[in-house]
C-alpha atoms as a PDB file:
ATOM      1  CA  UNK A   1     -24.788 105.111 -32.156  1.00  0.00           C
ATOM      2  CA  UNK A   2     -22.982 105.062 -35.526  1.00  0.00           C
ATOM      3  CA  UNK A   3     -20.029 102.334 -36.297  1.00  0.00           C
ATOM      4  CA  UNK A   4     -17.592 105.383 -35.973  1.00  0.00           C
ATOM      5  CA  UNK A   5     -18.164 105.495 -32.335  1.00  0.00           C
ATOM      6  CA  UNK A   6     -18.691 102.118 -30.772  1.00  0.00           C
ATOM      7  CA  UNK A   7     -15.956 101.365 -28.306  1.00  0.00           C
ATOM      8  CA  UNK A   8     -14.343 104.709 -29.220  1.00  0.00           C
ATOM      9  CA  UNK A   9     -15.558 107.044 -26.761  1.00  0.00           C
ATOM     10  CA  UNK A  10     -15.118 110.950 -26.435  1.00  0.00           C
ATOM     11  CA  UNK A  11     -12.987 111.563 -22.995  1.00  0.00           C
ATOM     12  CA  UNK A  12     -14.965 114.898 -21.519  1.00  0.00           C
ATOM     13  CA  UNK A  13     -12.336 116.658 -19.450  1.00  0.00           C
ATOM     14  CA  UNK A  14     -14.176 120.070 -18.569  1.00  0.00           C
ATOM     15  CA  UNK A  15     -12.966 121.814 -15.967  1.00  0.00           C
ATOM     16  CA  UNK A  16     -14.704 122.678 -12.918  1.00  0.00           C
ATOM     17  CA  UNK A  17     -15.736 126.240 -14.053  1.00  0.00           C
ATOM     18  CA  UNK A  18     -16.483 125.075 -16.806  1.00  0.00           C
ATOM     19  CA  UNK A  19     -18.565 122.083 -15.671  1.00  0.00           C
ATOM     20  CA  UNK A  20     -20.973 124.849 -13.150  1.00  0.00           C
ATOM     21  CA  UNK A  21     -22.074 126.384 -16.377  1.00  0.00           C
ATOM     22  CA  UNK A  22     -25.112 125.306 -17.888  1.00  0.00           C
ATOM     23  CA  UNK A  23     -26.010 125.199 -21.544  1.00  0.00           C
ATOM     24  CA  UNK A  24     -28.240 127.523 -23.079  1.00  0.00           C
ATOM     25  CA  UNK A  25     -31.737 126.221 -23.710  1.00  0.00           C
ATOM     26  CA  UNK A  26     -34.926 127.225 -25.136  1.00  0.00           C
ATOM     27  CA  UNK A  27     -37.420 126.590 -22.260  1.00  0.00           C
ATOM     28  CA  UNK A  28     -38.945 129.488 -21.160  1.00  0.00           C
ATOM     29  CA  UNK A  29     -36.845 131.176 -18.105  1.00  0.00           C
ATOM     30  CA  UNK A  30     -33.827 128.707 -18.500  1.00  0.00           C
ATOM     31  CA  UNK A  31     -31.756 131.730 -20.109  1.00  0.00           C
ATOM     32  CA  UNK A  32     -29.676 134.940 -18.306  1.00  0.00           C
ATOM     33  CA  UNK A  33     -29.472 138.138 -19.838  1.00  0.00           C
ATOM     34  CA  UNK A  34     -29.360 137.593 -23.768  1.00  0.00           C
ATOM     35  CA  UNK A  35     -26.427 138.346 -25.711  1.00  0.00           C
ATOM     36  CA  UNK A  36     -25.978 141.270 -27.647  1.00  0.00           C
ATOM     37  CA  UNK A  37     -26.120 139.535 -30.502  1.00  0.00           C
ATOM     38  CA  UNK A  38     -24.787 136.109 -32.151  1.00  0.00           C
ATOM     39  CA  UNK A  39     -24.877 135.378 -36.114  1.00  0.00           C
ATOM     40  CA  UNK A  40     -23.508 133.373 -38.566  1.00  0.00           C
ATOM     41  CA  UNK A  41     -21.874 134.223 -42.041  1.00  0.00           C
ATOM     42  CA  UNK A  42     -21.447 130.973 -44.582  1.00  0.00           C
ATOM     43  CA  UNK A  43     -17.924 130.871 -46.660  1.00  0.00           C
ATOM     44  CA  UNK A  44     -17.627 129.202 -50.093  1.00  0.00           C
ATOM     45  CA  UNK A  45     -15.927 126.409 -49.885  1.00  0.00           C
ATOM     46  CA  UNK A  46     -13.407 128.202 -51.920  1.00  0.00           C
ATOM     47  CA  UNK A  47     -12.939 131.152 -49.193  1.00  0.00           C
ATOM     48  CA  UNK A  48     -13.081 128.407 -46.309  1.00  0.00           C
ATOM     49  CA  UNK A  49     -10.267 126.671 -47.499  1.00  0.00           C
ATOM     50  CA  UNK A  50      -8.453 129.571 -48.092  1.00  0.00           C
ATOM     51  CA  UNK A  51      -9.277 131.547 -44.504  1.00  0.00           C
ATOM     52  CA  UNK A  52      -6.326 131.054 -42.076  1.00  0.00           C
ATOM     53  CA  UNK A  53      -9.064 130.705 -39.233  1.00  0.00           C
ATOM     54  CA  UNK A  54      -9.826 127.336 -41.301  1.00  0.00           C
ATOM     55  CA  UNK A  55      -6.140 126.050 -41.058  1.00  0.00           C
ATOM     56  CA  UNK A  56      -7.223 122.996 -38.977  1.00  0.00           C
ATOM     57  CA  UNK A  57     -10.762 122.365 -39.773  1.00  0.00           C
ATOM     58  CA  UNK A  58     -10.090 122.686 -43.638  1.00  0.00           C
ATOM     59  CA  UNK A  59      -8.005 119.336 -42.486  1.00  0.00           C
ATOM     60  CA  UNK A  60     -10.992 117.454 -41.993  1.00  0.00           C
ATOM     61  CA  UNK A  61     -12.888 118.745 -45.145  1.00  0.00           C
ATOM     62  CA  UNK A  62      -9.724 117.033 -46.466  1.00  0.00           C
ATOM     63  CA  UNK A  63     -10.254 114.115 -45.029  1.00  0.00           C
ATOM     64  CA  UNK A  64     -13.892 114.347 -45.536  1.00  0.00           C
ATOM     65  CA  UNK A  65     -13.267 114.386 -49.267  1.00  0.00           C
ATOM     66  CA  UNK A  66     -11.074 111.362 -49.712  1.00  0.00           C
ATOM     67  CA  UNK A  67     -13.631 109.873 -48.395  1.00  0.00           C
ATOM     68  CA  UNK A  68     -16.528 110.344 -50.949  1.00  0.00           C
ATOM     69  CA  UNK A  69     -18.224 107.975 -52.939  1.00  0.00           C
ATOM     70  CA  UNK A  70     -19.444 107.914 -56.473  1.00  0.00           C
ATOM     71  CA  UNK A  71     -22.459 109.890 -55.212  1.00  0.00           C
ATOM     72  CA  UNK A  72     -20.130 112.851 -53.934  1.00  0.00           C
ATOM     73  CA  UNK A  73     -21.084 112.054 -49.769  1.00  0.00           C
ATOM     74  CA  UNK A  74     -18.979 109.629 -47.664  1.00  0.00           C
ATOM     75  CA  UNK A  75     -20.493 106.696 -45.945  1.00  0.00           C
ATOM     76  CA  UNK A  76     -20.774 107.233 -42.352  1.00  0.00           C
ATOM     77  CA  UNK A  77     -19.073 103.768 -41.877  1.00  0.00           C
ATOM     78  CA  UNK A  78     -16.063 105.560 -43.607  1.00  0.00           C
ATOM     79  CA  UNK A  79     -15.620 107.957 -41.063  1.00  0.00           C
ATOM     80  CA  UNK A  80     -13.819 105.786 -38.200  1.00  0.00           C
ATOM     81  CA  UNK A  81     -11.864 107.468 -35.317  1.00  0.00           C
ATOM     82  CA  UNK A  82      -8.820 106.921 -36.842  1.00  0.00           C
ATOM     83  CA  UNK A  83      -9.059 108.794 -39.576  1.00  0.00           C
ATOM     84  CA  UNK A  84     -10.182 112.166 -37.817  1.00  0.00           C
ATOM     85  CA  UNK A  85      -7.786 111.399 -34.857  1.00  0.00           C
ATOM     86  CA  UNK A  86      -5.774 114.632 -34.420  1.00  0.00           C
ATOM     87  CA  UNK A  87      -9.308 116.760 -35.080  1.00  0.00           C
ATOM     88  CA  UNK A  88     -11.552 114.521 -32.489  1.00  0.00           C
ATOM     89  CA  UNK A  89     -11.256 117.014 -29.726  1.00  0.00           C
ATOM     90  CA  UNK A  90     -13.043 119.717 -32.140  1.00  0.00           C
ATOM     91  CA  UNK A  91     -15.610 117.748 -33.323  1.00  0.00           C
ATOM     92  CA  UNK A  92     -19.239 116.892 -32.950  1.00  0.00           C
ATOM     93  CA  UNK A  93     -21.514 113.737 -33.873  1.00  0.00           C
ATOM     94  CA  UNK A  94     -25.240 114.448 -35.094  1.00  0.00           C
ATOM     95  CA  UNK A  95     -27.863 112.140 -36.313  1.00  0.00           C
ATOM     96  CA  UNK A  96     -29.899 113.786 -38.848  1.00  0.00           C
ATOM     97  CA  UNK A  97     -33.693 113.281 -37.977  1.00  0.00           C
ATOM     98  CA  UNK A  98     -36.649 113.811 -40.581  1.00  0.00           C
ATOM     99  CA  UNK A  99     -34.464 114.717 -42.974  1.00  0.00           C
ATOM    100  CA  UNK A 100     -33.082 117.898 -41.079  1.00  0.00           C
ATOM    101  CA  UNK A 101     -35.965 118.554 -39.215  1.00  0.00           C
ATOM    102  CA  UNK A 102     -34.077 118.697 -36.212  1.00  0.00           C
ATOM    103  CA  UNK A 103     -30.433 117.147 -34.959  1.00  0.00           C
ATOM    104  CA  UNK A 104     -29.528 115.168 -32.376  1.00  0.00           C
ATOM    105  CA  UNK A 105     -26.404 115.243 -30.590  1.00  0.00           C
ATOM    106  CA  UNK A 106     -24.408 111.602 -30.580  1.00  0.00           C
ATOM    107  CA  UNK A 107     -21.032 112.145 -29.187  1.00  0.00           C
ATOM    108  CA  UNK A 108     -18.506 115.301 -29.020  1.00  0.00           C
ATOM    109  CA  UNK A 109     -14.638 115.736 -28.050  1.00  0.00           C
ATOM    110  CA  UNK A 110     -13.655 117.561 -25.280  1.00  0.00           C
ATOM    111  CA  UNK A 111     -13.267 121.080 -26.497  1.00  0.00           C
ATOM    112  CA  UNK A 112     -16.893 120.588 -27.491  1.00  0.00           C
ATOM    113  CA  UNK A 113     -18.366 119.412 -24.228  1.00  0.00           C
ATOM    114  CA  UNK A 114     -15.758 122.705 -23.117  1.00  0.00           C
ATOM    115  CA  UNK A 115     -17.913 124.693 -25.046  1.00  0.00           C
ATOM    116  CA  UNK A 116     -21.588 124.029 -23.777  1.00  0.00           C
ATOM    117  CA  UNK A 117     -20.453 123.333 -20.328  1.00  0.00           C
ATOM    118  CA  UNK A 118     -21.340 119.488 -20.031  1.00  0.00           C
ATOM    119  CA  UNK A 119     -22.119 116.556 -22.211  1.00  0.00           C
ATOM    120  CA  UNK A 120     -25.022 116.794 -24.405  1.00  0.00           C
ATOM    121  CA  UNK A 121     -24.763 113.461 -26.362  1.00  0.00           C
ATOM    122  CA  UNK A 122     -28.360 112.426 -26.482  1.00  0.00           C
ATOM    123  CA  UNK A 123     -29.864 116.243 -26.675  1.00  0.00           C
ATOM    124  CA  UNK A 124     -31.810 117.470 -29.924  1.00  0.00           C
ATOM    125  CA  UNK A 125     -30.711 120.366 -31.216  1.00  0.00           C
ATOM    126  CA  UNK A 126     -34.042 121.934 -30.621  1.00  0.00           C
ATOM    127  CA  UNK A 127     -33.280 121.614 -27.113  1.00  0.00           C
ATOM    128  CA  UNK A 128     -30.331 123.397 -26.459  1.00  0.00           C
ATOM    129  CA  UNK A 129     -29.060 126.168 -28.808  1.00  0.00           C
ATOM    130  CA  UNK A 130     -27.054 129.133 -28.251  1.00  0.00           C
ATOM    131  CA  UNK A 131     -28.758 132.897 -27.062  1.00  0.00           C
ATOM    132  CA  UNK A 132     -29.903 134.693 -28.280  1.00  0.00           C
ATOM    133  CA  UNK A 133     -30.513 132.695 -31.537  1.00  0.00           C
ATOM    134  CA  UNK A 134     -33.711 130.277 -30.978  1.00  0.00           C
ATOM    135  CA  UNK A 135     -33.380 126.681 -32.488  1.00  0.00           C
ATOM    136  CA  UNK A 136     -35.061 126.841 -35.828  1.00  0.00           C
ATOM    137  CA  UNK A 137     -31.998 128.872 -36.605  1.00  0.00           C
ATOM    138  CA  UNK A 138     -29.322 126.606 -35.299  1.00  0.00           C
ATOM    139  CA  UNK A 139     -30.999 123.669 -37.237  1.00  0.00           C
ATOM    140  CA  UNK A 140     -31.890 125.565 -40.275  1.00  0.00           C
ATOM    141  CA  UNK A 141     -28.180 126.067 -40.712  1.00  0.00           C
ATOM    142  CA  UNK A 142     -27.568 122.975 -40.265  1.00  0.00           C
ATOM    143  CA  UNK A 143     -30.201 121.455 -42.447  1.00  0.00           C
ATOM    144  CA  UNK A 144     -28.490 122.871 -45.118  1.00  0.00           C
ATOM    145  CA  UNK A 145     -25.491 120.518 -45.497  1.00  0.00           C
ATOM    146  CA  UNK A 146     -28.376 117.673 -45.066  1.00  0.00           C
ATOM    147  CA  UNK A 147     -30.182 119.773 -48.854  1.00  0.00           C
ATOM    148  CA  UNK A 148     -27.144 120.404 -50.527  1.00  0.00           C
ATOM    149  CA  UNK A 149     -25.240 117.409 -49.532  1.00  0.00           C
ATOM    150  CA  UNK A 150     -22.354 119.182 -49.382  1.00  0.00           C
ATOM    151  CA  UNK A 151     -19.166 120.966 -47.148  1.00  0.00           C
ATOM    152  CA  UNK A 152     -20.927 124.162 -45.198  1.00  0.00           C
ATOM    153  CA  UNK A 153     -18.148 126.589 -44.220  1.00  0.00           C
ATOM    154  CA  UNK A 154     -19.511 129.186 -41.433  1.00  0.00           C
ATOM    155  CA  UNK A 155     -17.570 132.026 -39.192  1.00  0.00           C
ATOM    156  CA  UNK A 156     -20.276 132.416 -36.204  1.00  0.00           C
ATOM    157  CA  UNK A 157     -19.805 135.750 -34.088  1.00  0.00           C
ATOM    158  CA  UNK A 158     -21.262 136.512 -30.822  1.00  0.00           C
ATOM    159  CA  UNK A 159     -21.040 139.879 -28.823  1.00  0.00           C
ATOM    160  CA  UNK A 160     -21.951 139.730 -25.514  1.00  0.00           C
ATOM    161  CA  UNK A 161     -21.394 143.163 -23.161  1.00  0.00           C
ATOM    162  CA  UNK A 162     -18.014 144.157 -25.272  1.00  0.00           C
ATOM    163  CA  UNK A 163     -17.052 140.824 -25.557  1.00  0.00           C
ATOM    164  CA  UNK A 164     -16.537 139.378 -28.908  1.00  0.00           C
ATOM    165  CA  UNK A 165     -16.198 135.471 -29.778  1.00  0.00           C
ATOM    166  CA  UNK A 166     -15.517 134.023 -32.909  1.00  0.00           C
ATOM    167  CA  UNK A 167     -15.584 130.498 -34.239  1.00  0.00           C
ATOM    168  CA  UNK A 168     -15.052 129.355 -37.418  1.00  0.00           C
ATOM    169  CA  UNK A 169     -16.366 125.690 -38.244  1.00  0.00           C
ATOM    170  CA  UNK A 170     -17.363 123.304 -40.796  1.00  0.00           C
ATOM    171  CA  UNK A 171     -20.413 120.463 -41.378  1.00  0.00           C
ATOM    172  CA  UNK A 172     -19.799 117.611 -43.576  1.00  0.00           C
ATOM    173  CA  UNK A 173     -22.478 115.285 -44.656  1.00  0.00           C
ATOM    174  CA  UNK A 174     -22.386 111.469 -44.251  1.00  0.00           C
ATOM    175  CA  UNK A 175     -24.525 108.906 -45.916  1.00  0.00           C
ATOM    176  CA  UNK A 176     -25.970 105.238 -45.449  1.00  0.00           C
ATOM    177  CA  UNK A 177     -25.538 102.885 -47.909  1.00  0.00           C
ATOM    178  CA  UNK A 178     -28.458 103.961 -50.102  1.00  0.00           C
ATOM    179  CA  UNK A 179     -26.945 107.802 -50.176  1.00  0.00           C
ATOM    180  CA  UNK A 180     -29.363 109.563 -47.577  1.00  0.00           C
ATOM    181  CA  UNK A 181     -27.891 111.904 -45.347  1.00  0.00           C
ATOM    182  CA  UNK A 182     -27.991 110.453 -41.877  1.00  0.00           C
ATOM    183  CA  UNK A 183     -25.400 111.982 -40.128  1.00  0.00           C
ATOM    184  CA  UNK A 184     -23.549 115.482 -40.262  1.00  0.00           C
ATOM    185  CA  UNK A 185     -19.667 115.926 -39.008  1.00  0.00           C
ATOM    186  CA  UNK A 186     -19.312 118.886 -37.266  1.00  0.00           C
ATOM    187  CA  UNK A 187     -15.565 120.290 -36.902  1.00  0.00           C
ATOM    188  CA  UNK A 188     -15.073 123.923 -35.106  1.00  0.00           C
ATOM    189  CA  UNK A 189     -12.523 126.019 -32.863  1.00  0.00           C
ATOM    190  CA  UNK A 190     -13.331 128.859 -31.287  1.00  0.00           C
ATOM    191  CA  UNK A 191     -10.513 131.722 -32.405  1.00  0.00           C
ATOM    192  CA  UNK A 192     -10.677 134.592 -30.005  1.00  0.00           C
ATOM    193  CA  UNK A 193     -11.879 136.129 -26.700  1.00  0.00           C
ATOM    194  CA  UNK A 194     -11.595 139.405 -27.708  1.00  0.00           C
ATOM    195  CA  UNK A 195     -12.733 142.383 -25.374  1.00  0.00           C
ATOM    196  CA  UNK A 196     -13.239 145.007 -28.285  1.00  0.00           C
ATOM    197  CA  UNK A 197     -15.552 146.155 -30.572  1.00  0.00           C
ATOM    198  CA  UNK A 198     -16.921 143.919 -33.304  1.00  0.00           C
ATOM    199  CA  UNK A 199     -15.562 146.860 -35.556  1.00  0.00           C
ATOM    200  CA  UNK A 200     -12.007 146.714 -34.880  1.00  0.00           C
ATOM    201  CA  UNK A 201     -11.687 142.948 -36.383  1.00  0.00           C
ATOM    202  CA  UNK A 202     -13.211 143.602 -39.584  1.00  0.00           C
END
């Protein structure tokens, strides 16, 4: 477990629906019904930090900047609690394995555990993704913050039978002491619960 979180751990306050529901994996007859679809759409850093769905999580690129190093990527011993305090609810620890071959999950705030339906800390990415997108997706996206060792900005949209939900989010890289990528800060809200066509919010 990284510096960051020793003795600081993420209070997971689901609630009981919540808690019944059961993330989405990719073993063979673990899924429902698919969604209708689910995508994501990358943002300059530029447009991210101008977006108003980015009001919050452009706080942590913020923060995520002050702390870079003469290499341009913060040390993951930089990143303490107390520095991301007001965003920890939002935000999600990953260890980067093989160089972005696949993520695993270390520790996420509450809205995050709210979002897959129970605590995955410990999970590979390649174990639990999202329908109806399969994992090499989900990582893929992710591996690219680990390439460009940079700020990703992404808006990720899922319709599922007229329902549309929106999230807009942000992965910053973190470094060891010799400048590899080993971890990736992940910071997103989910924006709406909209029951209307994809259509009318464009």
């Amino acid at each position: 477990m990284p510096a960051l979180l020793r003795g600081f751990p993420f209070e997971s306050r689901a609630s009981a629906e919540v808690a019944a529901m059961q993330p989405w994996t990719n073993k063979p007859g673990a899924n429902a019904q698919p969604a209708d679809s689910f995508d994501f759409r990358r943002l300059s850093i530029d447009e991210g930090r101008r977006h108003p769905a980015f009001a919050l999580i452009g706080e942590s690129y913020d923060i995520w900047r002050t702390l870079a190093t003469a290499a341009g990527v913060p040390l993951s011993s930089a990143a303490r609690p107390t520095v991301f305090a007001r965003l920890l609810p939002f935000t999600a620890w990953m260890t980067v394995i093989d160089d972005g071959a696949d993520f695993e999950w270390v520790s996420l705030g509450d809205l995050q555990v709210n979002h897959f339906g129970r605590d995955i800390a410990g999970l590979r990415m390649s174990e639990v993704v999202e329908v109806p997108m399969d994992s090499s997706r989900l990582v893929a996206v992710h591996r690219t913050a680990v390439l460009e060792r940079d700020a990703v900005f992404l808006l990720a949209h899922l319709d599922d039978q007229g329902t549309h939900y929106e999230w807009a989010g942000v992965l910053l890289p973190l470094a060891d002491a010799a400048g590899r990528v080993t971890d990736l800060l992940g910071v997103s809200k989910s924006l709406n619960r909209l029951e209307r066509p994809r259509d009318a919010l464009d």
